[in-house]
Protein backbone atom coordinates (compact mmCIF):
# COMPACT_ATOMS: atom_id res chain seq x y z
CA UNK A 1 0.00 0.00 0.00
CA UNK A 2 1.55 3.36 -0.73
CA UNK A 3 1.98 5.56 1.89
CA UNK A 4 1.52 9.01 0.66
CA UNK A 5 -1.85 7.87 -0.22
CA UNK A 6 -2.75 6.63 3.00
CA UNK A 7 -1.65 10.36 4.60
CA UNK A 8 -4.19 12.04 2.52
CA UNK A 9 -6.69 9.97 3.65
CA UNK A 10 -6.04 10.39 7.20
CA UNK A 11 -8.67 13.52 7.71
CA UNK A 12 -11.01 11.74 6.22
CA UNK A 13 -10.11 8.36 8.09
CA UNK A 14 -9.89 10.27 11.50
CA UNK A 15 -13.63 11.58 10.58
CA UNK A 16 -15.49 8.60 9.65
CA UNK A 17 -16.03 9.67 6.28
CA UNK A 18 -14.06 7.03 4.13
CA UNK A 19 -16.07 4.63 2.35
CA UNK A 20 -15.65 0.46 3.97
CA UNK A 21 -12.77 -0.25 1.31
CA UNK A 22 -10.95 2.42 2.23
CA UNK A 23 -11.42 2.41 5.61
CA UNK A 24 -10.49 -1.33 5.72
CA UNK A 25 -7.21 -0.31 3.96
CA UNK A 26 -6.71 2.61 6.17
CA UNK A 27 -6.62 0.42 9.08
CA UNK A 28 -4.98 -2.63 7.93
CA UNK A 29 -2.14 -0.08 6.98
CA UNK A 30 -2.00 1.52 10.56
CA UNK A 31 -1.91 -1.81 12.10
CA UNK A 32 1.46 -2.51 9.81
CA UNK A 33 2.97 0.81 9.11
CA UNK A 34 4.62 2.55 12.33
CA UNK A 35 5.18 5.60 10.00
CA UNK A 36 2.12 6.18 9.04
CA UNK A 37 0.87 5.14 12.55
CA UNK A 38 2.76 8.43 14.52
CA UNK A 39 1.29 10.52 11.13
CA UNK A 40 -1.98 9.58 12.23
CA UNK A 41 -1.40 10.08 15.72
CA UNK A 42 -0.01 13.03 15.83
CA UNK A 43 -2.70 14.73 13.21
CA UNK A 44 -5.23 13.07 15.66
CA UNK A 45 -3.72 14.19 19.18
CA UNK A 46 -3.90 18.19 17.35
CA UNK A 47 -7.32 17.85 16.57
CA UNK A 48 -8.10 16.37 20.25
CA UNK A 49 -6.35 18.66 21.75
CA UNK A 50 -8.40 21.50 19.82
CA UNK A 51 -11.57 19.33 20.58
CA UNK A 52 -10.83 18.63 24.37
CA UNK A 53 -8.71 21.34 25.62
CA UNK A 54 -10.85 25.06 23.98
CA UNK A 55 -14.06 24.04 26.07
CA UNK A 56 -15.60 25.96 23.47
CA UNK A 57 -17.78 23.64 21.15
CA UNK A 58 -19.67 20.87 21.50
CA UNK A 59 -19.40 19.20 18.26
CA UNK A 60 -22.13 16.97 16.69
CA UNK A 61 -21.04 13.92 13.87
CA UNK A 62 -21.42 15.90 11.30
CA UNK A 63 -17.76 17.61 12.10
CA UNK A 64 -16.43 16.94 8.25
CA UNK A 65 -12.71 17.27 7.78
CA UNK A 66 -12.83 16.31 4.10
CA UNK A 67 -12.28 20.14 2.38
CA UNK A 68 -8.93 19.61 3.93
CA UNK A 69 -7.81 16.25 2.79
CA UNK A 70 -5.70 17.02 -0.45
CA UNK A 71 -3.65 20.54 0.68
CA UNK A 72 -0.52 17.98 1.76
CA UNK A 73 2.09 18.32 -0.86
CA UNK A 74 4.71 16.05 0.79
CA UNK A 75 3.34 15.16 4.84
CA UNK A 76 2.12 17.95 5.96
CA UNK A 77 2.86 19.46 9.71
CA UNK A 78 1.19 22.07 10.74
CA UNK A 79 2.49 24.54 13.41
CA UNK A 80 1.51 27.66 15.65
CA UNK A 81 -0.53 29.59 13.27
CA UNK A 82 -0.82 26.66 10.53
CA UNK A 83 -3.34 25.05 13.54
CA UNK A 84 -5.37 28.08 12.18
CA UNK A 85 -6.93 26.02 9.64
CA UNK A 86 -7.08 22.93 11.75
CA UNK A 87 -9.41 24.99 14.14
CA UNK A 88 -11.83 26.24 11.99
CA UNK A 89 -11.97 23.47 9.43
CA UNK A 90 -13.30 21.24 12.59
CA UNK A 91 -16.61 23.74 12.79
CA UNK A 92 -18.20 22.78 9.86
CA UNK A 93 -21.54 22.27 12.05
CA UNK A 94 -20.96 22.37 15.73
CA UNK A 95 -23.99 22.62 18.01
CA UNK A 96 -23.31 26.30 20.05
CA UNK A 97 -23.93 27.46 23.95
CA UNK A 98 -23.34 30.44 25.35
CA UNK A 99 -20.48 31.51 26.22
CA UNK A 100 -18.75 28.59 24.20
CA UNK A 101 -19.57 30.19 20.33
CA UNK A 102 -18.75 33.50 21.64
CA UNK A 103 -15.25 32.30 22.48
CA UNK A 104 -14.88 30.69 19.26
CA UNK A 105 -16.89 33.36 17.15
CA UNK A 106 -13.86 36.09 18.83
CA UNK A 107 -11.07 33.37 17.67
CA UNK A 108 -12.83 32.69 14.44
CA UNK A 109 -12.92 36.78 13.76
CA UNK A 110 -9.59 37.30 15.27
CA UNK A 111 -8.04 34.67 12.73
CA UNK A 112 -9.78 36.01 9.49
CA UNK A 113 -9.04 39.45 10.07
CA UNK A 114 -5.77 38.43 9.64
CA UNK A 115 -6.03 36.31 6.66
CA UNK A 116 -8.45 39.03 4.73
CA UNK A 117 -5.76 42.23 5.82
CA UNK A 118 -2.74 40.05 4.47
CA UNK A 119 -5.49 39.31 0.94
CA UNK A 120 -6.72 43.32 0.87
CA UNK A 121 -2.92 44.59 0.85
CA UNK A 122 -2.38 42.48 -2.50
CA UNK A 123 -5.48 43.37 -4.01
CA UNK A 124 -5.46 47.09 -3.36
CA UNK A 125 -1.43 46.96 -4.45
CA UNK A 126 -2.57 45.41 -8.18
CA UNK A 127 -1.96 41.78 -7.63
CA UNK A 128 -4.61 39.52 -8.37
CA UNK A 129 -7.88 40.25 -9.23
CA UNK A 130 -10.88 41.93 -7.58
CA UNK A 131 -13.63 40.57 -8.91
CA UNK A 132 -17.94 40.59 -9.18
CA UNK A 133 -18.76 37.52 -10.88
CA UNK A 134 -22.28 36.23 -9.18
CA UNK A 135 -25.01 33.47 -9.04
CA UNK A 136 -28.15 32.99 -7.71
CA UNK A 137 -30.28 29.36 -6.53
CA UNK A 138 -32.76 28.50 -4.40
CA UNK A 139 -32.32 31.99 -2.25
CA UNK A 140 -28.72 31.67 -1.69
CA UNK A 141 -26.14 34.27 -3.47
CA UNK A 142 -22.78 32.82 -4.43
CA UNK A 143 -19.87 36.03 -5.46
CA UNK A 144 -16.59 35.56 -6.91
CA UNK A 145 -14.88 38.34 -5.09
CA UNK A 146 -11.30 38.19 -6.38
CA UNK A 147 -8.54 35.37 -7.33
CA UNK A 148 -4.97 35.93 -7.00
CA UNK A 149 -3.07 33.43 -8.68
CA UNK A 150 0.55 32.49 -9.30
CA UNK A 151 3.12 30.14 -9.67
CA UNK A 152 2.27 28.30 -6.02
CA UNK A 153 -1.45 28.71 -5.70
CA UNK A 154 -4.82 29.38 -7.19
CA UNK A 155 -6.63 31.48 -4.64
CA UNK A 156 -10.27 32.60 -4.78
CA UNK A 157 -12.26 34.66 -2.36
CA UNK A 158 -15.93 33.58 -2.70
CA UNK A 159 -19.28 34.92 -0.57
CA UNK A 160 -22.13 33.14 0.04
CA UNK A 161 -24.68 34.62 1.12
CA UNK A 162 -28.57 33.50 2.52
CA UNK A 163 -31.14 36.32 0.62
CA UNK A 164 -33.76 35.45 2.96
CA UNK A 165 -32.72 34.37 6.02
CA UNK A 166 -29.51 34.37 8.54
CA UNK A 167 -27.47 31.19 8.04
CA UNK A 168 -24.10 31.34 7.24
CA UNK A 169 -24.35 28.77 4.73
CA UNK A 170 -20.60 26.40 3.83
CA UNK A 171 -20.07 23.58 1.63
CA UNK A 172 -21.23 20.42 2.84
CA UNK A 173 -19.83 16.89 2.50
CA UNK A 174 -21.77 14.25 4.91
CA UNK A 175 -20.72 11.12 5.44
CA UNK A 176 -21.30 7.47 4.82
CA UNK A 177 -23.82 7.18 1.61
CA UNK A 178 -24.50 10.96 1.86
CA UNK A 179 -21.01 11.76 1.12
CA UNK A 180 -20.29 14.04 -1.93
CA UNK A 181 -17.71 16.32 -3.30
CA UNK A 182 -19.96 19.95 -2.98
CA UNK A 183 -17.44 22.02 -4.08
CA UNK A 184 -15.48 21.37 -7.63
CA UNK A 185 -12.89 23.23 -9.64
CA UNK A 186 -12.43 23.25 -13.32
CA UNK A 187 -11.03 24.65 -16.15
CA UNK A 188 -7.13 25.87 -16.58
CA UNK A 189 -6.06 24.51 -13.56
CA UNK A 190 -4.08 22.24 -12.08
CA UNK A 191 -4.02 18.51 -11.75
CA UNK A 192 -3.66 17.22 -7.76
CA UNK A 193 -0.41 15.45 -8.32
CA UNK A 194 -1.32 12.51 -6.09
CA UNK A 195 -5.38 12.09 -6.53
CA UNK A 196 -4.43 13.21 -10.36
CA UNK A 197 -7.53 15.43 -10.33
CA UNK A 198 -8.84 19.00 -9.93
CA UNK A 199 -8.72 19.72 -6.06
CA UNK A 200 -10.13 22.76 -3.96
CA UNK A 201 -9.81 23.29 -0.33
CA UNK A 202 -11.45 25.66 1.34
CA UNK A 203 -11.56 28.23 4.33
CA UNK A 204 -14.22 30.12 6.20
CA UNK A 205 -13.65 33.21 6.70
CA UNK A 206 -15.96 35.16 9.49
CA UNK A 207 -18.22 38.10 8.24
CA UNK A 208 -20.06 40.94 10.51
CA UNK A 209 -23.42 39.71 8.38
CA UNK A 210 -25.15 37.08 10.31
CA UNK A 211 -26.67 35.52 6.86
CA UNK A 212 -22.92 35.79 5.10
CA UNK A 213 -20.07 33.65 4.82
CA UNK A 214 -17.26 34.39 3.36
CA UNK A 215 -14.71 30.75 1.85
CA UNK A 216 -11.15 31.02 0.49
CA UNK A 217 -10.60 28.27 -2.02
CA UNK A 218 -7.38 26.97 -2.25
CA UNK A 219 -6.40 24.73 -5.38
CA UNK A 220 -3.29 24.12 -7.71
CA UNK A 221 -1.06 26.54 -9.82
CA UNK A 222 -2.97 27.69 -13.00
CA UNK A 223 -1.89 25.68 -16.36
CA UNK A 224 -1.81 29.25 -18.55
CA UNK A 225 -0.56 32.34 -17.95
CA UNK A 226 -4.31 33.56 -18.55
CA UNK A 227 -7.67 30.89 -18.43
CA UNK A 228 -10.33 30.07 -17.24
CA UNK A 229 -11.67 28.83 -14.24
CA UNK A 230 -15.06 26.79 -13.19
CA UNK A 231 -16.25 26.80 -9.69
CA UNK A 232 -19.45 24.30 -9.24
CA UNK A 233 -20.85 24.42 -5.68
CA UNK A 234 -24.23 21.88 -5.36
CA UNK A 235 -24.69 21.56 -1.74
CA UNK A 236 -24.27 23.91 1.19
CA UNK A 237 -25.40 23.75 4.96
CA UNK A 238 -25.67 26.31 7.97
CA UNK A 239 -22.13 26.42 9.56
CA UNK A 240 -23.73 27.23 13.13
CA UNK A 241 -26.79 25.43 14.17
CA UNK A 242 -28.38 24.53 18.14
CA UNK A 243 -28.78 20.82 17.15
CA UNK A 244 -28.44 18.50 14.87
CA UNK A 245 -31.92 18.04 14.00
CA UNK A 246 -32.09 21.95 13.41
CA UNK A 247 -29.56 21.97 10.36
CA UNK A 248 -30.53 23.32 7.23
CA UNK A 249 -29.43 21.74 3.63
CA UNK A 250 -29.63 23.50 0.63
CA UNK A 251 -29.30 21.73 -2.69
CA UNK A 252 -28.57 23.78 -5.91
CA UNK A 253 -26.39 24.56 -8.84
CA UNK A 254 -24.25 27.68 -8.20
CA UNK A 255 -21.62 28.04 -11.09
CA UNK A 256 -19.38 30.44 -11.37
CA UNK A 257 -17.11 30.64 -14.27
CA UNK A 258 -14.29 33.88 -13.82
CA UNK A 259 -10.86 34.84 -16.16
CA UNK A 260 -7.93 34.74 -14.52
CA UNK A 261 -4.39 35.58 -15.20
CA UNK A 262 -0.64 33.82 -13.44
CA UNK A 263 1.98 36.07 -11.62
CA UNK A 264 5.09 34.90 -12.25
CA UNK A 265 7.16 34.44 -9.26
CA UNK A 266 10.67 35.47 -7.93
CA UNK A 267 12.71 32.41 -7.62
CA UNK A 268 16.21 32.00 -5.88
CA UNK A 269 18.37 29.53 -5.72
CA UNK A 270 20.69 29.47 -2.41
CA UNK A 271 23.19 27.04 -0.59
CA UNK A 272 23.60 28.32 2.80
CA UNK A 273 24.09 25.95 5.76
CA UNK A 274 22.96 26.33 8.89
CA UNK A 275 24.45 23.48 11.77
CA UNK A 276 21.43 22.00 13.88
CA UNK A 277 23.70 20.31 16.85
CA UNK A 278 25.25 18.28 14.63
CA UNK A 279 22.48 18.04 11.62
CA UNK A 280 23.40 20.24 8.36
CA UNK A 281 20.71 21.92 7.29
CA UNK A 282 21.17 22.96 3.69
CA UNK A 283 18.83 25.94 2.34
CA UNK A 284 18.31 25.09 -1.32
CA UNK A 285 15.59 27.87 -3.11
CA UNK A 286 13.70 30.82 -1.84
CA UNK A 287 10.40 31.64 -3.82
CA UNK A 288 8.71 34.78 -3.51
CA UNK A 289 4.77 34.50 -4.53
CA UNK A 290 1.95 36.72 -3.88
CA UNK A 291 0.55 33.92 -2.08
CA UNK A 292 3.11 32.65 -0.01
CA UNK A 293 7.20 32.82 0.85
CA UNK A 294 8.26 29.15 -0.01
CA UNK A 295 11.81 28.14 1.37
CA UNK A 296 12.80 24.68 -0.05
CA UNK A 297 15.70 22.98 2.32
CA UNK A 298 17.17 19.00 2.73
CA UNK A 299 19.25 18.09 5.47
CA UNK A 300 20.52 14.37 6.80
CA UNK A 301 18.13 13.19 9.42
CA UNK A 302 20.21 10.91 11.53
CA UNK A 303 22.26 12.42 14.00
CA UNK A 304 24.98 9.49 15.00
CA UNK A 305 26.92 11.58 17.66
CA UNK A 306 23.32 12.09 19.83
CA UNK A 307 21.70 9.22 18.32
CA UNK A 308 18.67 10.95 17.33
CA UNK A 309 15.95 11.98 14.20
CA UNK A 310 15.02 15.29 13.35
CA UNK A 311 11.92 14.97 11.59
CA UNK A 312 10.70 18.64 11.38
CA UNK A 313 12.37 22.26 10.90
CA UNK A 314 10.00 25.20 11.35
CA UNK A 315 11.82 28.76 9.90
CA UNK A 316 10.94 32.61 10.37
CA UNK A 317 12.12 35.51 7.99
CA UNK A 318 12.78 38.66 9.72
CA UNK A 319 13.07 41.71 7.28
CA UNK A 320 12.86 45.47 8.18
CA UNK A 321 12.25 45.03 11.71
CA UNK A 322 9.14 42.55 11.03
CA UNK A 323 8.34 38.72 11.44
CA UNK A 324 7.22 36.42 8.66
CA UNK A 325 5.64 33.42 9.83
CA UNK A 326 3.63 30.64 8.78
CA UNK A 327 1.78 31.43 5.24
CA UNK A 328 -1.64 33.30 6.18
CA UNK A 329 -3.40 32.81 2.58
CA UNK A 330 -4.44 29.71 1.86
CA UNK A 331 -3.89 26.44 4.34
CA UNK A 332 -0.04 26.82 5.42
CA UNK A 333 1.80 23.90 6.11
CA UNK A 334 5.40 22.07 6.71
CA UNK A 335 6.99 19.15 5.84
CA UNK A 336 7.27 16.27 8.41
CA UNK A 337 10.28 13.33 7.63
CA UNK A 338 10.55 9.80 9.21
CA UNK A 339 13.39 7.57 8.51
CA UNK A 340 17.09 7.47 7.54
CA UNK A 341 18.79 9.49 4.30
CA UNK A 342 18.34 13.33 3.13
CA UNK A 343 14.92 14.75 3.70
CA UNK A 344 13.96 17.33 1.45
CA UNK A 345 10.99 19.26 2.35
CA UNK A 346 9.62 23.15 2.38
CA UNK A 347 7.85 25.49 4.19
CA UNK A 348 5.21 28.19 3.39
CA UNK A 349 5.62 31.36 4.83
CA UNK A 350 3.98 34.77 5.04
CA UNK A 351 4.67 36.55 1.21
CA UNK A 352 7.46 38.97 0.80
CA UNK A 353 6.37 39.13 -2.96
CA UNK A 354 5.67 43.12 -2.55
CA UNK A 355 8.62 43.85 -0.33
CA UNK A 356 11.06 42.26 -2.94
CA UNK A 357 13.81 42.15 -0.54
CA UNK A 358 16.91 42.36 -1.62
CA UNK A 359 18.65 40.53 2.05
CA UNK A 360 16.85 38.87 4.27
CA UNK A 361 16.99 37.54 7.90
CA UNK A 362 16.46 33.60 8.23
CA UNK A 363 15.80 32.24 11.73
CA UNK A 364 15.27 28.63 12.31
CA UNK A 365 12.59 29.02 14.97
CA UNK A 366 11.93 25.00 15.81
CA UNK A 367 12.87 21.85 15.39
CA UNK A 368 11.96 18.26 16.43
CA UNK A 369 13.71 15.10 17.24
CA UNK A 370 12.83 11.72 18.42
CA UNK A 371 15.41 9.42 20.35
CA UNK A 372 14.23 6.01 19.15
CA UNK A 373 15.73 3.74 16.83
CA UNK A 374 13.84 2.92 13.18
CA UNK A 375 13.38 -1.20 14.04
CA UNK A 376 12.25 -3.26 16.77
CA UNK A 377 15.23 -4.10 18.11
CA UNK A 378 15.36 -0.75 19.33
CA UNK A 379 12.38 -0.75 21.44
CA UNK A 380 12.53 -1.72 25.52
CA UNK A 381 10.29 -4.51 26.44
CA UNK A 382 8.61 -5.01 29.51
CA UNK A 383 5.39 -6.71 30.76
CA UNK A 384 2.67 -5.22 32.55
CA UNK A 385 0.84 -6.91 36.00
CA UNK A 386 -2.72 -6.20 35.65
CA UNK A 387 -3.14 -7.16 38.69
CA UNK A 388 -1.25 -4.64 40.25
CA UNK A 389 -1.91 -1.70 38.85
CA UNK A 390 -0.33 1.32 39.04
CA UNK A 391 3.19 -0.08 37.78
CA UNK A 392 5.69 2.53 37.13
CA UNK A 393 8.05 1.94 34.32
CA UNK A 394 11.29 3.47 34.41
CA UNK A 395 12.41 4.54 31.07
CA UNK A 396 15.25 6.93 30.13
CA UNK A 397 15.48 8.83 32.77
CA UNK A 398 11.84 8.98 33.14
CA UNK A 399 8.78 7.63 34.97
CA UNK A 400 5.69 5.90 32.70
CA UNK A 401 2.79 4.64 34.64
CA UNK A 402 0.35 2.37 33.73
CA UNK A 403 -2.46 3.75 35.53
CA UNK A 404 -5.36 1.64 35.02
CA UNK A 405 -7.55 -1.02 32.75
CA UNK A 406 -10.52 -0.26 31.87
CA UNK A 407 -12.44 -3.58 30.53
CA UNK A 408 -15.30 -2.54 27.74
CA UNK A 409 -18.17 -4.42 26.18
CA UNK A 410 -16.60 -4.60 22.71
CA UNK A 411 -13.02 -3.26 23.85
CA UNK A 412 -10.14 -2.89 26.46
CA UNK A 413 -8.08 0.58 27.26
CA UNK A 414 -5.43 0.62 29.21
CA UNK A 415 -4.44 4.12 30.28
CA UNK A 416 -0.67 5.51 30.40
CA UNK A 417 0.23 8.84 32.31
CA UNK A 418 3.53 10.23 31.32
CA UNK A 419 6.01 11.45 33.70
CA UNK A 420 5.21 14.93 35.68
CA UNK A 421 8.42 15.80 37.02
CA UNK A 422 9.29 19.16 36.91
CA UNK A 423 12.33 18.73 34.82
CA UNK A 424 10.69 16.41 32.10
CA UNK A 425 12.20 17.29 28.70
CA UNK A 426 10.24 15.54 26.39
CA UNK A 427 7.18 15.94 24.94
CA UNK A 428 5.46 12.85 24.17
CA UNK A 429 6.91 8.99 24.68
CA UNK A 430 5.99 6.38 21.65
CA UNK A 431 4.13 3.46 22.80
CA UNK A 432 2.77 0.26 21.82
CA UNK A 433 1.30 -3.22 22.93
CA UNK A 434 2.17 -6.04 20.59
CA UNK A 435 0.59 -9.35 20.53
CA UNK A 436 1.26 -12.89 18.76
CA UNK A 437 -0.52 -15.52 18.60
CA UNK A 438 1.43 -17.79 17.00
CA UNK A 439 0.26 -16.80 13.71
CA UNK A 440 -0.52 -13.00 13.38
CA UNK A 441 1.67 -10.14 15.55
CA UNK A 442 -0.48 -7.32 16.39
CA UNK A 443 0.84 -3.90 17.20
CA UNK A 444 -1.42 -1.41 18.65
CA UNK A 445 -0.36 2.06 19.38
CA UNK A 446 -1.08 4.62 22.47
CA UNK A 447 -3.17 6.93 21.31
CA UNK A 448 -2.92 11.37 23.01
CA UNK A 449 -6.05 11.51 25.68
CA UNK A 450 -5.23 14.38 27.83
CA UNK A 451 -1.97 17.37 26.56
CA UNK A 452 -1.28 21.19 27.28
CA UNK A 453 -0.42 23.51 25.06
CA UNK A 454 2.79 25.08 26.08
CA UNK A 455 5.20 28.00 25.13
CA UNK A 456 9.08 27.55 24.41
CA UNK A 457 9.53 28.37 28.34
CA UNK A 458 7.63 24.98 29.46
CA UNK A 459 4.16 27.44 30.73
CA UNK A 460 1.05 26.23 29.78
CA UNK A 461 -1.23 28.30 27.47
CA UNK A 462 -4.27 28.58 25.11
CA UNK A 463 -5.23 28.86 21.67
CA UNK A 464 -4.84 32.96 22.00
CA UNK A 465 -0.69 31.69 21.83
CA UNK A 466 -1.40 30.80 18.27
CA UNK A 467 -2.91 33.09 17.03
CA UNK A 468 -0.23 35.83 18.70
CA UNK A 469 2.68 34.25 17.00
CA UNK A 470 4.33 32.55 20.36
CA UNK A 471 6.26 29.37 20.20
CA UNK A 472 4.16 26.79 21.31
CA UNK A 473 4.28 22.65 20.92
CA UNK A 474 1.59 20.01 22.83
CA UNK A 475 2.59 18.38 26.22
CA UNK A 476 1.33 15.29 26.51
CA UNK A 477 0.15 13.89 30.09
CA UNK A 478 -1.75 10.86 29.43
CA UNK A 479 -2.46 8.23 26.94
CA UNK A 480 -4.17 5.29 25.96
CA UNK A 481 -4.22 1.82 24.26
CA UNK A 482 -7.37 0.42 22.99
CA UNK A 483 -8.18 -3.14 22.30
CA UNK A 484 -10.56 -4.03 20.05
CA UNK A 485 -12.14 -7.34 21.69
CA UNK A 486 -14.80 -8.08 19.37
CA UNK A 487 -14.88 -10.09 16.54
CA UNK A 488 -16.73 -8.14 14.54
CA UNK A 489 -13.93 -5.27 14.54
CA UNK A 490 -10.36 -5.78 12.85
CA UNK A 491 -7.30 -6.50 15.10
CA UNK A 492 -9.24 -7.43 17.88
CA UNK A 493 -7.67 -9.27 20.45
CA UNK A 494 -9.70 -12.05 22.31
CA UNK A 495 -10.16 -10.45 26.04
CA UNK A 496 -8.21 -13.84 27.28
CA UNK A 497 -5.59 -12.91 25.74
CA UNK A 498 -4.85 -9.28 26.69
CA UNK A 499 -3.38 -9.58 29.78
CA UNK A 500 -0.35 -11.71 27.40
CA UNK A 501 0.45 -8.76 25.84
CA UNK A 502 3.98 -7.32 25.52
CA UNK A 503 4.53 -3.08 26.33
CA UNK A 504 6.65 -1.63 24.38
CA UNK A 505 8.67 1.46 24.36
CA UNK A 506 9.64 3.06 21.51
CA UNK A 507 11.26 6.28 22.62
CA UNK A 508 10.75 10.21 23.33
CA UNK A 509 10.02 13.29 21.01
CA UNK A 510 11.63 16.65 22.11
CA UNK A 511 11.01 20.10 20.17
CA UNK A 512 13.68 22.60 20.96
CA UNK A 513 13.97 26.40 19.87
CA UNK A 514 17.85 27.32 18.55
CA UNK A 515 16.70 30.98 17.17
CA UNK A 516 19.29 30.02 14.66
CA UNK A 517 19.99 33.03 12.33
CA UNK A 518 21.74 33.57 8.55
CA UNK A 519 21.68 36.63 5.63
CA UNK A 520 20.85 35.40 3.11
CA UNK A 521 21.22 37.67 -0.11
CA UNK A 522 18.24 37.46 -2.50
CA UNK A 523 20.26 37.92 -6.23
């Protein structure tokens, strides 16, 4: 099974929303592929943490991550303001009280106004497009409002708007049989180059109009330097609703079909080197886009002298006394490695495309590491006494207890606290329970229950960090293991056999932050 195809499906897998073949192969895959395992745990344990730690929605099933599931070029990592996206793409219908929607409704605001002040400053300086291209169906108003597109990305700024009511009506996917693609993109565009097709994601953006919403869609490079572009929208619902029951559906054809025109970008090729304790991190090309600041880099992931991999490197630009960070257009993300050799990834920052700088200030902001070895031999064994639970399990330094096991119905969990000593370093500790029977060995993997969000000085703080530019990462205090027990469910485990299970450990994940600095001459 190939594994960049099973890491765009993970959204979708995470959400419920894959059809039984492909959640079949999903899973199979997870049960076999520890890379692809941590990818999905780690997308998961952000989207928990967003879900368990805001206290601000109550979300209902029909939470639909599938607008993001194709905006991955290489794996995608998303960080500090990158989570952005993560946030609001996970309030496609939430059910609302109180308090609760006016917190998010001040994030949600907060987080557009900075997305639509970094769009309106390359609009109203001549790049891109403002545009009035509309269309009307069954009482809902759909508006091209601009596009700005270039070598990078094809972004358009769309309204919809409800002529005879107040929903803030957004694309809607469902799930199961109801699933369908309600949003489509056509014309001189182009091609996803993994699902080989025409791909749009989107982004709400928040309005002062209680009946408007405003959606960035987010799709490939155009295929001309001037086209055409089809946007087909058939099925929208209202983004903020009291219940499930109270959602409204609207069916319809809104087409929109707008001329568009590519920017060429300012491309530079560099070979600086910046030393990561021991890792050489190689800058290879800077491109400057209206949409985004793209730095392509490689370096060698093993580091023999500390026995470590660094599997992510987050960067800032500093020029004229200001901060570029993570890409606020379109859906920002970073590249995420795993395993031995050169990784080559890149990163999309905010655009310097009108500055045109001609020396800039690059700061290595983050990176991550994990301790553990790549194979099994790696990983420290040890067996667990159900019996006599709590067992603490010394492990580098550290203290993991097995806290408790929780026998289900249909399914086992075992819960894991991680150590909570004031000088803990690490941030998470990678965990499984392997079984064999002889026949079949089973691996099953600790998924995050309970994290913090924390700054670069180990304090705990909220989603406000993110959106304020601070250096943040996820703490992780507990975890669990479940068991599938019935036979009606894949991997499970017969319940007589779980307390023959084997714990292991694979090893720790650290995120540091060098504020590593170079010039680096843009000619």
């Amino acid at each position: 099974m190939n594994c960049n195809w099973i890491k765009e499906k993970l959204l979708d897998y995470i959400d419920g929303i894959l059809n039984e073949d492909e959640e079949i192969l999903v899973k199979e895959h997870l049960g076999q592929c520890e890379e692809c395992n941590r990818e999905y745990k780690e997308l998961k344990s952000t989207i928990d943490y967003v879900l368990n730690n805001t206290n601000r929605i109550d979300t209902t099933r029909e939470i639909n991550l599938n607008h993001n599931k194709t905006k991955v070029k290489k794996i995608r990592r998303f960080t500090r303001t990158g989570l952005i996206a993560i946030v609001l793409s996970l309030f496609l219908v939430v059910t609302s009280y109180g308090t609760e929607i006016f917190d998010f409704m001040k994030f949600w605001k907060k987080s557009s106004e900075i997305t639509e002040t970094a769009w309106e400053k390359l609009i109203e300086s001549g790049v891109g497009d403002r545009l009035d291209v509309s269309v009307i169906n069954n009482d809902v108003k759909v508006t091209a409002e601009g596009i700005i597109a270039d070598e990078l990305n094809t972004v358009i700024l769309l309204r919809i708007e409800d002529l005879k009511g107040n929903i803030r009506y957004t694309p809607f996917y469902g799930s199961g049989e109801d699933e369908i693609n309600p949003i489509t993109i056509d014309g001189d565009i182009g091609i996803h180059p993994i699902f080989k097709e025409h791909i749009a994601n989107s982004i709400r953006l928040y309005t002062e109009e209680e009946n408007t919403l405003r959606l960035m869609l987010v799709a490939e490079p155009m295929t001309k330097d001037n086209g055409n572009i089809k946007i087909s929208i058939t099925r929208l619902i209202d983004m903020l609703n009291k219940d499930k029951e109270a959602r409204v559906i609207k069916e319809g054809n809104w087409d929109i079909e707008i001329s568009a025109r590519k920017i060429k970008s300012k491309q530079f090729i560099i070979d600086e080197v910046i030393d990561l304790e021991g890792n050489e991190l190689r800058i290879k090309k800077i491109t400057l886009a209206p949409t985004e600041t793209n730095v392509e880099y490689e370096f060698e992931t093993y580091n023999s002298e500390k026995k470590y991999f660094l599997n992510l490197v987050s960067f800032v630009i500093e020029y004229e006394g200001k901060t570029y960070r993570m890409s606020t257009i379109g859906i920002p993300y970073n590249s995420y490695h795993n395993g031995y050799g050169t990784a080559k990834g890149s990163i999309s920052l905010e655009t310097l495309y009108l500055e045109d700088p001609i020396e800039i200030e690059l700061i290595v902001e983050e990176y991550r590491y994990a301790n553990k070895i790549l194979t099994s031999k790696g990983d420290k064994r040890y067996n667990i006494d159900f019996n006599n639970l709590p067992q603490v399990i010394d492990y580098n330094n550290s203290q993991i207890t097995i806290e408790d096991i929780i026998y289900y119905e249909d399914s086992v969990e075992i819960i894991i606290k991680e150590d909570d000593s004031i000088d803990r370093k690490y941030t998470e500790t990678d965990m499984h329970i392997t079984y064999d029977d002889g026949e079949v060995i089973t691996s099953i993997y600790a998924a995050n229950i309970e994290s913090e969000l924390r700054d670069d000085k180990g304090n705990v703080v909220d989603l406000d960090a993110i959106l304020n530019n601070e250096k943040t990462y996820n703490y992780i205090i507990r975890k669990k293991i479940r068991i599938n027990t019935s036979k009606e469910e894949d991997f499970y485990i017969p319940k007589e056999m779980i307390e023959k299970g084997v714990f292991y450990i694979q090893g720790q994940r650290y995120t540091e932050f060098p504020n590593k600095k170079i010039t680096i001459k843009l000619e």
